[in-house]
N, C-alpha and C. Protein backbone atom coordinates (compact mmCIF):
# COMPACT_ATOMS: atom_id res chain seq x y z
N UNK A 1 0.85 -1.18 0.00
CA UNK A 1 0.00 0.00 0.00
C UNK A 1 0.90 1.24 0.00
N UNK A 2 0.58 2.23 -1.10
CA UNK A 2 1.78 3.20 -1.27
C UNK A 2 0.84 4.49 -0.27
N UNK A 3 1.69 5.59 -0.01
CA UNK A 3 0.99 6.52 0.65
C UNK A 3 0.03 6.85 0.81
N UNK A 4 -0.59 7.30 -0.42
CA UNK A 4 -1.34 7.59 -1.23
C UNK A 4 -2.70 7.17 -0.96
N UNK A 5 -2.24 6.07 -1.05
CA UNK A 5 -3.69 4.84 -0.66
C UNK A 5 -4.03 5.11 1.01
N UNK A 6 -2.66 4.74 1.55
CA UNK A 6 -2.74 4.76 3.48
C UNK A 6 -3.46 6.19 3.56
N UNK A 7 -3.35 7.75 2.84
CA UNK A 7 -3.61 8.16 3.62
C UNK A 7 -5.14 8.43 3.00
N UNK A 8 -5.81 8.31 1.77
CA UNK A 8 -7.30 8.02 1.57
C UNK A 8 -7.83 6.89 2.72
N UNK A 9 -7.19 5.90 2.28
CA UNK A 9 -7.85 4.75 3.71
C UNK A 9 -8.39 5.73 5.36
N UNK A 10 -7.64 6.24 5.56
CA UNK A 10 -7.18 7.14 6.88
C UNK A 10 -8.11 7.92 6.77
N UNK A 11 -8.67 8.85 5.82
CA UNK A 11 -9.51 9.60 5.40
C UNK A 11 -11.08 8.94 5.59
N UNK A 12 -11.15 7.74 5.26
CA UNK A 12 -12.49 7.42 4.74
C UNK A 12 -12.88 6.59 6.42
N UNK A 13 -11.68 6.03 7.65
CA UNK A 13 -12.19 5.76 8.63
C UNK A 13 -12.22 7.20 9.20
N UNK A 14 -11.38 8.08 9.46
CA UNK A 14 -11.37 9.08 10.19
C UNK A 14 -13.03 9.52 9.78
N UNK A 15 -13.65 9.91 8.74
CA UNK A 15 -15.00 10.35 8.38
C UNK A 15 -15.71 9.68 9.26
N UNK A 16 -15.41 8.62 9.29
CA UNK A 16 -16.37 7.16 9.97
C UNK A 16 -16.66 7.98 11.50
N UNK A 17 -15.44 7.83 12.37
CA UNK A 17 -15.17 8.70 12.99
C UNK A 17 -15.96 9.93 13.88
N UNK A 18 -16.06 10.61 12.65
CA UNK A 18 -16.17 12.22 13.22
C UNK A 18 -17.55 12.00 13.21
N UNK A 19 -18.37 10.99 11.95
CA UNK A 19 -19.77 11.28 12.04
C UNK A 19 -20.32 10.51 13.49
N UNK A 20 -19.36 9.51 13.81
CA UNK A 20 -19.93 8.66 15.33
C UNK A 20 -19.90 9.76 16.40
N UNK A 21 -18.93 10.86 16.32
CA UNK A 21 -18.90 11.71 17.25
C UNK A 21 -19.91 12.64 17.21
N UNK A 22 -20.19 13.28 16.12
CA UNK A 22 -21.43 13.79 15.44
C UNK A 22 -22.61 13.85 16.61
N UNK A 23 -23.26 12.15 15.70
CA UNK A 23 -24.27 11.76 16.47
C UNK A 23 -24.10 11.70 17.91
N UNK A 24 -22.99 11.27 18.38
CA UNK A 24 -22.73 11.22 20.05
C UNK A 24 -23.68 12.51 20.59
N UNK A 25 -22.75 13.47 20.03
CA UNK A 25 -22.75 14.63 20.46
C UNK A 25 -24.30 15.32 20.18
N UNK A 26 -24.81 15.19 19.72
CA UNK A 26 -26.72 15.16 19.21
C UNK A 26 -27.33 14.19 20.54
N UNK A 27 -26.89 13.05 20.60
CA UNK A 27 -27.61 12.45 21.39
C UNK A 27 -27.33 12.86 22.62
N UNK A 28 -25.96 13.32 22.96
CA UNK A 28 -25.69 13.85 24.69
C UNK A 28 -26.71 15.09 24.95
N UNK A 29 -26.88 16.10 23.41
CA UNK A 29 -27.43 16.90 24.28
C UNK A 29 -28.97 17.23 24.12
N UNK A 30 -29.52 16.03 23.21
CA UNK A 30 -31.22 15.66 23.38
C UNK A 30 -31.17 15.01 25.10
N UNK A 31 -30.24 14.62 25.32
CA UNK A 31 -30.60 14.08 27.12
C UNK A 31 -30.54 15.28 27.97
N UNK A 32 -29.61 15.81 27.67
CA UNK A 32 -29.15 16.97 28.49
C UNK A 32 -28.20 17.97 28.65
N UNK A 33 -27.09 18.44 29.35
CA UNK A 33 -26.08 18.97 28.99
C UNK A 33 -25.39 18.46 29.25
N UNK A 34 -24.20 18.24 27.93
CA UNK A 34 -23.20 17.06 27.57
C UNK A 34 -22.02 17.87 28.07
N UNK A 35 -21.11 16.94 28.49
CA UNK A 35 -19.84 16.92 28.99
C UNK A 35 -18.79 17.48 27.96
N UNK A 36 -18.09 18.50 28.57
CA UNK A 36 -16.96 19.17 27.15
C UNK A 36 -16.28 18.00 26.41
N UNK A 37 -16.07 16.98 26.81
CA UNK A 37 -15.45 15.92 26.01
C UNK A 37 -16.20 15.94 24.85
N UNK A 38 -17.61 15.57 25.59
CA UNK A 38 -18.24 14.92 24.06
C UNK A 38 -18.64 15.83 23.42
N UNK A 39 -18.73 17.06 23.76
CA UNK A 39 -18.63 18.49 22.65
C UNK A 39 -17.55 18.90 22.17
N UNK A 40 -16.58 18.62 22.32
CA UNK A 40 -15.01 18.85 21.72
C UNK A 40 -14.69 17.83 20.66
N UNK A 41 -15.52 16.25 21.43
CA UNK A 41 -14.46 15.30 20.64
C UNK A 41 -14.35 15.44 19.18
N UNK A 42 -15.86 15.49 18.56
CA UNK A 42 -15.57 16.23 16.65
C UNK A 42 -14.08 16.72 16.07
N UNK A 43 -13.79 17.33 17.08
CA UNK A 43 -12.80 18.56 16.69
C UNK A 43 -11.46 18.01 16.02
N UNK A 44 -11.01 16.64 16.76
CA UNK A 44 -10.14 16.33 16.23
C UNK A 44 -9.94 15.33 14.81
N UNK A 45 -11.15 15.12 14.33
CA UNK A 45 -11.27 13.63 13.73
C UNK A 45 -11.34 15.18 12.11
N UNK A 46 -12.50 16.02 12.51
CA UNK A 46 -12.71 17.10 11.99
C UNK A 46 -11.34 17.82 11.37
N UNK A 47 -10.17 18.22 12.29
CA UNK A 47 -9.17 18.59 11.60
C UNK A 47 -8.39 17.54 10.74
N UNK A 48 -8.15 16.28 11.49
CA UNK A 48 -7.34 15.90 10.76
C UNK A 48 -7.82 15.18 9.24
N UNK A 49 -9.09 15.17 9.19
CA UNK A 49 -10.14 15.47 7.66
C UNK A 49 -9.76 16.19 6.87
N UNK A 50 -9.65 17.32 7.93
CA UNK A 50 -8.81 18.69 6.63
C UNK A 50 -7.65 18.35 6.12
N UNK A 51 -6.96 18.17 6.88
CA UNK A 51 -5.61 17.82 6.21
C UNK A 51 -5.18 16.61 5.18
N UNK A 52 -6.03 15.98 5.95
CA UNK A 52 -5.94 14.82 4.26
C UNK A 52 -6.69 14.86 3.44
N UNK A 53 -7.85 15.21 3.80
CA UNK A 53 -8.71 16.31 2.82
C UNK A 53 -8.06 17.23 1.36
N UNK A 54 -7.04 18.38 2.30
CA UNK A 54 -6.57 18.76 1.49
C UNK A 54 -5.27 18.31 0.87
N UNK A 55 -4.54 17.26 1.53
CA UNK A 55 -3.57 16.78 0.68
C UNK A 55 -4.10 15.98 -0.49
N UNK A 56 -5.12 14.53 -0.50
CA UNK A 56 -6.08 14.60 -2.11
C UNK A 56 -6.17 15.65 -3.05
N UNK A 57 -6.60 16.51 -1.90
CA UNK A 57 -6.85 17.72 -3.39
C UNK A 57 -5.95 18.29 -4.07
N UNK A 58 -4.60 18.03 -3.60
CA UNK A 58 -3.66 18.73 -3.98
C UNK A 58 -2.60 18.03 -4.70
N UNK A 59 -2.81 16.66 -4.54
CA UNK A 59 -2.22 15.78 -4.87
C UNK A 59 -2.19 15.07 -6.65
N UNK A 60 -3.44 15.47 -7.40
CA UNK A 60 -3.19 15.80 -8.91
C UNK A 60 -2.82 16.51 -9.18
N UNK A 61 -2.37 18.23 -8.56
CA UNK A 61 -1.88 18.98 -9.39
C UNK A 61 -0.33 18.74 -9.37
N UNK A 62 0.07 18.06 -7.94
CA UNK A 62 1.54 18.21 -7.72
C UNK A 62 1.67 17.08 -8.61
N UNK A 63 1.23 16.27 -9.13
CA UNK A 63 1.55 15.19 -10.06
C UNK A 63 1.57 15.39 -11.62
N UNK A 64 0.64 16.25 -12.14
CA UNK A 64 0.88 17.15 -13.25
C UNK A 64 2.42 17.91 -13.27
N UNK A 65 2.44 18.83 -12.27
CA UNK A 65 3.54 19.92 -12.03
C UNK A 65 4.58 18.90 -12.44
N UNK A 66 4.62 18.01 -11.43
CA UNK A 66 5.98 17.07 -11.65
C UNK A 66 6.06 16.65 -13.40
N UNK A 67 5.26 16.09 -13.82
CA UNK A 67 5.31 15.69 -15.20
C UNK A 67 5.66 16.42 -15.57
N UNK A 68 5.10 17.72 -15.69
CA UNK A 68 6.12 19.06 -16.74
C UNK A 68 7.06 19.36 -16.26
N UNK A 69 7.74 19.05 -15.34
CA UNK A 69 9.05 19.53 -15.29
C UNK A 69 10.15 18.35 -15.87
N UNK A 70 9.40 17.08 -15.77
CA UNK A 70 10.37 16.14 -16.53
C UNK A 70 10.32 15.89 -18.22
């Protein structure tokens, strides 16, 4: 498995992830008022989305770029 792949894979559980926290976080506070954990926890599954998020996206052009320079 080349990078590439590991870090889409990484991407598609991390989503898994953030939406379980999601709902957590819906259901803590249809009961009541939820604990900063489970209102924070999103946050991290959330950033690190972005970042591989945006490395995909960025990752055809740097592969073009490279071709034209060779």
């Amino acid at each position: 498995m080349n990078f590439s792949a590991l870090i889409r894979q990484t991407h598609r559980w991390l989503s898994i992830a953030f939406t379980v926290t999601v709902i957590a976080n819906f259901v803590a506070m249809a009961v009541g008022e939820p604990p900063a954990l489970v209102v924070y926890a999103p946050l991290l599954p959330l950033f690190l989305l972005l970042f591989s998020g945006l490395y995909m996206f960025v990752l055809p052009y740097a592969r073009r770029a490279r071709r034209i320079q060779d």
